[in-house]
Each structure stands twice: as C-alpha cells, then as structure tokens.
C-alpha atoms as a PDB file:
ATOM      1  CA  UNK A   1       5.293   9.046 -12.716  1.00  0.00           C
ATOM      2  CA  UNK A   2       3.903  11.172 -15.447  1.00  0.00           C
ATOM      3  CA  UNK A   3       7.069  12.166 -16.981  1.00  0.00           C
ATOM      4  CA  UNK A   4       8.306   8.385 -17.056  1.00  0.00           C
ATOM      5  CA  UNK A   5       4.791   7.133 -18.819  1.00  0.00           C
ATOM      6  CA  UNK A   6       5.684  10.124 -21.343  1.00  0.00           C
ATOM      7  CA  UNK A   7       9.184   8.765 -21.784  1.00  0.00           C
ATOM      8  CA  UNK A   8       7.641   5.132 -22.190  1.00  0.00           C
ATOM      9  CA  UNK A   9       5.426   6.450 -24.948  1.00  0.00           C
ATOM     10  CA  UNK A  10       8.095   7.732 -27.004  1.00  0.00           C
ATOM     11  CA  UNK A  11       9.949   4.519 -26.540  1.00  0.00           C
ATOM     12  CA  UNK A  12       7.285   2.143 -27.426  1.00  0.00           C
ATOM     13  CA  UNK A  13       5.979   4.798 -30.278  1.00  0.00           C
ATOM     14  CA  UNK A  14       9.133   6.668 -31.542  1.00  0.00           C
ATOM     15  CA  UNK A  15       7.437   7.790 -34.616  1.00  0.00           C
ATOM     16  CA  UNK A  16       4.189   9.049 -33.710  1.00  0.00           C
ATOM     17  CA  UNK A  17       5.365  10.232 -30.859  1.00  0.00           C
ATOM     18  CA  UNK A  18       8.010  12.184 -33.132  1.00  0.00           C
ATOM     19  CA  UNK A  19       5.362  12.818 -36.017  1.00  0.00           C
ATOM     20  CA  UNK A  20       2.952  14.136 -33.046  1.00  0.00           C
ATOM     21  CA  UNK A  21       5.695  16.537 -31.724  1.00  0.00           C
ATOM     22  CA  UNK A  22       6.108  18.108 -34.899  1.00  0.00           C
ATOM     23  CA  UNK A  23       2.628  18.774 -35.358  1.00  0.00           C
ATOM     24  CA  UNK A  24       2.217  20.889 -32.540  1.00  0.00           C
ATOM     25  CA  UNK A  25       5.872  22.648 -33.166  1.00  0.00           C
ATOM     26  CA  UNK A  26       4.661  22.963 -37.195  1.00  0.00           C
ATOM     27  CA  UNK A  27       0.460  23.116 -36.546  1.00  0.00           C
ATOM     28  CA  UNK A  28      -0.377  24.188 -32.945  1.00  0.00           C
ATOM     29  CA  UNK A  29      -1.861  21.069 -32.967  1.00  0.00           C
ATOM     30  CA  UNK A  30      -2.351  20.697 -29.140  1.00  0.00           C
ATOM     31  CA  UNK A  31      -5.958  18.705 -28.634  1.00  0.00           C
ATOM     32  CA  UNK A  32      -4.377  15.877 -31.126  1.00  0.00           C
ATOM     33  CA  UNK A  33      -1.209  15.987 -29.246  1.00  0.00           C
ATOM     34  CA  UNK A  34      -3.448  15.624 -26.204  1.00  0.00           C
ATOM     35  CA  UNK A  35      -5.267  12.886 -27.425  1.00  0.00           C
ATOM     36  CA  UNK A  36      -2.157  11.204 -28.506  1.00  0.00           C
ATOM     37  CA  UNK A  37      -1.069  11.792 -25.292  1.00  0.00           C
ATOM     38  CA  UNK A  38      -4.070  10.137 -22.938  1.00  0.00           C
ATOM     39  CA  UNK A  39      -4.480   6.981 -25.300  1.00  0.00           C
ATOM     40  CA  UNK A  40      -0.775   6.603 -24.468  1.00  0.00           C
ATOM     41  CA  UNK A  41      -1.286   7.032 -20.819  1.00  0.00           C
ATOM     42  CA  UNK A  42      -4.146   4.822 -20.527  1.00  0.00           C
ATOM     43  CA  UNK A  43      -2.012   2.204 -21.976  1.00  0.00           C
ATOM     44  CA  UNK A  44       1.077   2.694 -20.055  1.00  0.00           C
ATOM     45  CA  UNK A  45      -1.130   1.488 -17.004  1.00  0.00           C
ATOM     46  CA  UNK A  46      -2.833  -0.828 -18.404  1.00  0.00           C
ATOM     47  CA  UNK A  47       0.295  -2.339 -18.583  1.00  0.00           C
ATOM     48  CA  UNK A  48       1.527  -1.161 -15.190  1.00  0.00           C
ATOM     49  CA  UNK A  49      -1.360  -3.016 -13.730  1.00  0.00           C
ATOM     50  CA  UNK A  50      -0.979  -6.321 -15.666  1.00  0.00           C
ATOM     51  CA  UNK A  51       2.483  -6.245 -14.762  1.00  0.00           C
ATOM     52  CA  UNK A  52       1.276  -5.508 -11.172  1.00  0.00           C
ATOM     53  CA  UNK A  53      -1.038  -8.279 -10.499  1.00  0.00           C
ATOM     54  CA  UNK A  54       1.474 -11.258 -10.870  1.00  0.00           C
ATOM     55  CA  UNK A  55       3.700  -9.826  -8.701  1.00  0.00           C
ATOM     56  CA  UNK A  56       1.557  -9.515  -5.930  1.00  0.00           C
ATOM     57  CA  UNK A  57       0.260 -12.736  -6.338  1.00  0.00           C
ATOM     58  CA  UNK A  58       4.141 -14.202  -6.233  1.00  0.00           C
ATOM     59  CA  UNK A  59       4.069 -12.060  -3.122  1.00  0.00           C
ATOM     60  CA  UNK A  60       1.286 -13.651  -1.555  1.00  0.00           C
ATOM     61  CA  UNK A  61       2.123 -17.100  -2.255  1.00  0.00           C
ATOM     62  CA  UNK A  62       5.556 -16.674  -1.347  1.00  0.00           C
ATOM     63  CA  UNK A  63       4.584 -15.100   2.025  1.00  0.00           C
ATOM     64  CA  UNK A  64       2.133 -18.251   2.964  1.00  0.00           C
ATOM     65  CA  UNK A  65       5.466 -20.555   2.121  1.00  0.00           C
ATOM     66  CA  UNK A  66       8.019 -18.393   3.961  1.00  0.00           C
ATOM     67  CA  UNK A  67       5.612 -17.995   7.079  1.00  0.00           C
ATOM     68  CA  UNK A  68       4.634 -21.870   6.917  1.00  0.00           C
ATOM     69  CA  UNK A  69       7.834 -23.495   5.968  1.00  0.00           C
ATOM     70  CA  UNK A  70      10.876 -20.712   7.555  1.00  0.00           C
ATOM     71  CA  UNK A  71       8.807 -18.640   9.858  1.00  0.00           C
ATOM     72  CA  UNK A  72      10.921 -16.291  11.043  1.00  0.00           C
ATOM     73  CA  UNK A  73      11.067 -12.552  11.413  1.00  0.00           C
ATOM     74  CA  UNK A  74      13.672 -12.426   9.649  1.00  0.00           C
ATOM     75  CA  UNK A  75      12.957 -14.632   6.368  1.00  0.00           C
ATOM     76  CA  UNK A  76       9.706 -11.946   5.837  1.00  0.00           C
ATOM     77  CA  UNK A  77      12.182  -9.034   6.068  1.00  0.00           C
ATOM     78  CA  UNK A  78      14.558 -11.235   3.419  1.00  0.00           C
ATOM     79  CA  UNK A  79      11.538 -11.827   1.376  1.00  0.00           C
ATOM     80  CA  UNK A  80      10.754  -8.288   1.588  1.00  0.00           C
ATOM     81  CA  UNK A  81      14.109  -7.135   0.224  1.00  0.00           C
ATOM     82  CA  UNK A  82      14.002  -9.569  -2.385  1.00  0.00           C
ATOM     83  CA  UNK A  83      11.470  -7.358  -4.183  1.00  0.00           C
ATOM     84  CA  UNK A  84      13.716  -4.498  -3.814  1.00  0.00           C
ATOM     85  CA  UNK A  85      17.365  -6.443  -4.801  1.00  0.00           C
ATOM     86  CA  UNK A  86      16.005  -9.661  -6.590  1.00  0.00           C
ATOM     87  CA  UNK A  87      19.863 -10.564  -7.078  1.00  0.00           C
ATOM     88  CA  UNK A  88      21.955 -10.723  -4.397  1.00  0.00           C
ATOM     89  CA  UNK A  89      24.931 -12.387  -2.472  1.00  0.00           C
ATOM     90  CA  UNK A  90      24.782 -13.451   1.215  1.00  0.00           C
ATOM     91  CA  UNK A  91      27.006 -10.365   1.946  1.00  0.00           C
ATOM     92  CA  UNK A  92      24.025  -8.481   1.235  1.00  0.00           C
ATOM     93  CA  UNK A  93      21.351 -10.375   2.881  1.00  0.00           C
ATOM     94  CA  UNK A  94      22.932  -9.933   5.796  1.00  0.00           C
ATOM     95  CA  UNK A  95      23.164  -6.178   5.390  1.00  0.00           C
ATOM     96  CA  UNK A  96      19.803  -5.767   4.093  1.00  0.00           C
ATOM     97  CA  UNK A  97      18.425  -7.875   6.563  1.00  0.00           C
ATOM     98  CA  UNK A  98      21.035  -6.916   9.210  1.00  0.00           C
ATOM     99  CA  UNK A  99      21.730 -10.138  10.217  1.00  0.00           C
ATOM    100  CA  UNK A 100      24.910 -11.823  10.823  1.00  0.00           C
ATOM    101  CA  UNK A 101      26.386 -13.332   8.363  1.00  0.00           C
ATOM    102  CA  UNK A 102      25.747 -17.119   9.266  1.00  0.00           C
ATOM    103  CA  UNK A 103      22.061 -16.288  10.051  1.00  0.00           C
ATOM    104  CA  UNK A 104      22.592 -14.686   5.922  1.00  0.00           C
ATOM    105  CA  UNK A 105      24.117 -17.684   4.926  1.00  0.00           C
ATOM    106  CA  UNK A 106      21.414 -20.331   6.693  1.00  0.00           C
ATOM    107  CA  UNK A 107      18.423 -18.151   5.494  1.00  0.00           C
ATOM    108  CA  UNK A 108      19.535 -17.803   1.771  1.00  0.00           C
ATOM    109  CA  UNK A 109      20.062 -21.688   2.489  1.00  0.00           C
ATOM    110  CA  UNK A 110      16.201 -21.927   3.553  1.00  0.00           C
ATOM    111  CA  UNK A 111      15.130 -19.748   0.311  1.00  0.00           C
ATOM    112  CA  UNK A 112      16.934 -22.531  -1.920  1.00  0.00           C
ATOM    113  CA  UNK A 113      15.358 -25.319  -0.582  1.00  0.00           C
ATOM    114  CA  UNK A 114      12.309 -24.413  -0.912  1.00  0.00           C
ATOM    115  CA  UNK A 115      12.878 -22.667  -4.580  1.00  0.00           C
ATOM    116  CA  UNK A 116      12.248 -19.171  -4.390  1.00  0.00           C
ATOM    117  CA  UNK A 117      15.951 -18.159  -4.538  1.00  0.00           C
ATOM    118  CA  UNK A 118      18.101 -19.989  -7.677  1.00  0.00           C
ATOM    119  CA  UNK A 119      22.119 -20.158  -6.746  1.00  0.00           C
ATOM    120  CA  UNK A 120      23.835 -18.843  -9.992  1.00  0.00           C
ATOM    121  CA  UNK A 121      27.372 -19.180  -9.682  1.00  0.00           C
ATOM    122  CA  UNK A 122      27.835 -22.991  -9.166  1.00  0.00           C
ATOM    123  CA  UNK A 123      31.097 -21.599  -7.177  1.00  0.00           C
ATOM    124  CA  UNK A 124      31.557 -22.441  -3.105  1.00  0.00           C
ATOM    125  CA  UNK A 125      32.076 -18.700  -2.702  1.00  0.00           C
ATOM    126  CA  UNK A 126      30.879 -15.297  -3.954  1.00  0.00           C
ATOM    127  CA  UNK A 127      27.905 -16.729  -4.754  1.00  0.00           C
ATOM    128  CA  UNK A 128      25.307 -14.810  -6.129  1.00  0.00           C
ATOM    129  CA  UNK A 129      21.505 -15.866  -5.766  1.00  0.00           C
ATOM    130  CA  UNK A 130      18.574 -14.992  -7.750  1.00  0.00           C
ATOM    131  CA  UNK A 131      14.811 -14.489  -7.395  1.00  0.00           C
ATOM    132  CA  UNK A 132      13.839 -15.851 -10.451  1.00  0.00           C
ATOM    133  CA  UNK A 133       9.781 -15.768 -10.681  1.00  0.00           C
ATOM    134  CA  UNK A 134       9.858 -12.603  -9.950  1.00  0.00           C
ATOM    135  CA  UNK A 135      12.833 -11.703 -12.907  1.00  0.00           C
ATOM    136  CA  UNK A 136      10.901 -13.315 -14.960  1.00  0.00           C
ATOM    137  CA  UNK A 137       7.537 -11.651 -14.354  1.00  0.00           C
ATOM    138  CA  UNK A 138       9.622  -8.201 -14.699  1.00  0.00           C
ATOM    139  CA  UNK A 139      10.910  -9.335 -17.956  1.00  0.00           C
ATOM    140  CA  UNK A 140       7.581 -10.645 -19.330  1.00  0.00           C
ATOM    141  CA  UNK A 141       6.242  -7.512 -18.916  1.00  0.00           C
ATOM    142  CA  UNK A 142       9.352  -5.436 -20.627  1.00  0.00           C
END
C-alpha cells in the first residue's frame, strides 16, 4: 500500500516528485523529502476514502434491492463478484458464482431488469454485461 501511494505521487506530481528526488541525491535533503512525502500521503487517502464512500453506499443500496427484489443466495454472491469483475459475460457468472449456466443466464437476466447490470453488446450471444455505477464511480475518482 505504501509503495503504490508513492508511485501515485509521482504520477499525479512528476515534477516535484522528480525536483524532490534530486534534492536529496544533490542536498541530503531528507526532512523536505519527508515532508514532501507525508503531504503526498495524506492526500493519496484522502482520495482513497472519497473514492471509498460511494462505493459502499452503491453497495448498500444495491444489497437492499438484490435481497428485496431477487433474494437469492446466489444473486448476493453475483453481486459480490461484481465488485471484483464489474464486466463480465454469463460464462463467467456462472463460474464465479458456480452456478449452472441457465441459473447464470436467468440471474444476469434479474440484474438487467432491475438496472444494476447494462448489456453491452446488443448481440444474442457473447454478450458481455457491465456494472456501470460502479465503473463510473471508479472512473470519477481516476
């Protein structure tokens, strides 16, 4: 976790991150490479938890519809997955799920109809489906 919110820093602040590096390669400059470092941090969560609170609260809502309009073990363990693999066929519903495939098929049917999964193939077959809030919290939040 530590080394990806230092990798985040450098991406969203390629100079100073750069200009800060060199300080303490040219300077010894460690405490303002430190304090570089920590402002950069804090913000990196700050973010993490803004990002965090709408999806949990997509989570909960989506629960309350799943357990009051499906209601089966099996649609929570979908929904679950969902926020693992927010694309996916039926193939790998029922996989993830372990399900056969018509159970798959009739679930990811359920998740449609009730709009938390978006078809995006407009075929018959090989379709692919799509958890869209939740893509587009992710990408919000980019």
């Amino acid at each position: 976790m530590l080394l990806n919110s230092v990798l985040r820093m450098r991406d969203i602040y390629p100079q100073m991150y750069y200009n800060w590096i060199m300080r303490v390669r040219n300077k010894g400059d460690w405490e303002g490479w430190l304090k570089f470092f920590l402002r950069g941090l804090i913000e990196v969560y700050r973010q993490a938890v803004s990002t965090a609170r709408p999806i949990i609260d997509l989570q909960n809502y989506h629960m309350s519809m799943v357990m009051h309009d499906i209601n089966t073990p099996n649609a929570m363990k979908l929904l679950d997955m969902l926020f693992m693999q927010p694309v996916l066929s039926i193939t790998d519903a029922q996989k993830g799920v372990d399900i056969s495939y018509p159970t798959a098929s009739n679930l990811i049917t359920k998740f449609v109809e009730v709009g938390i999964l978006q078809e995006k193939t407009g075929q018959q077959r090989n379709r692919s489906f799509a958890y869209t809030e939740y893509l587009n919290i992710l990408n919000d939040n980019v």
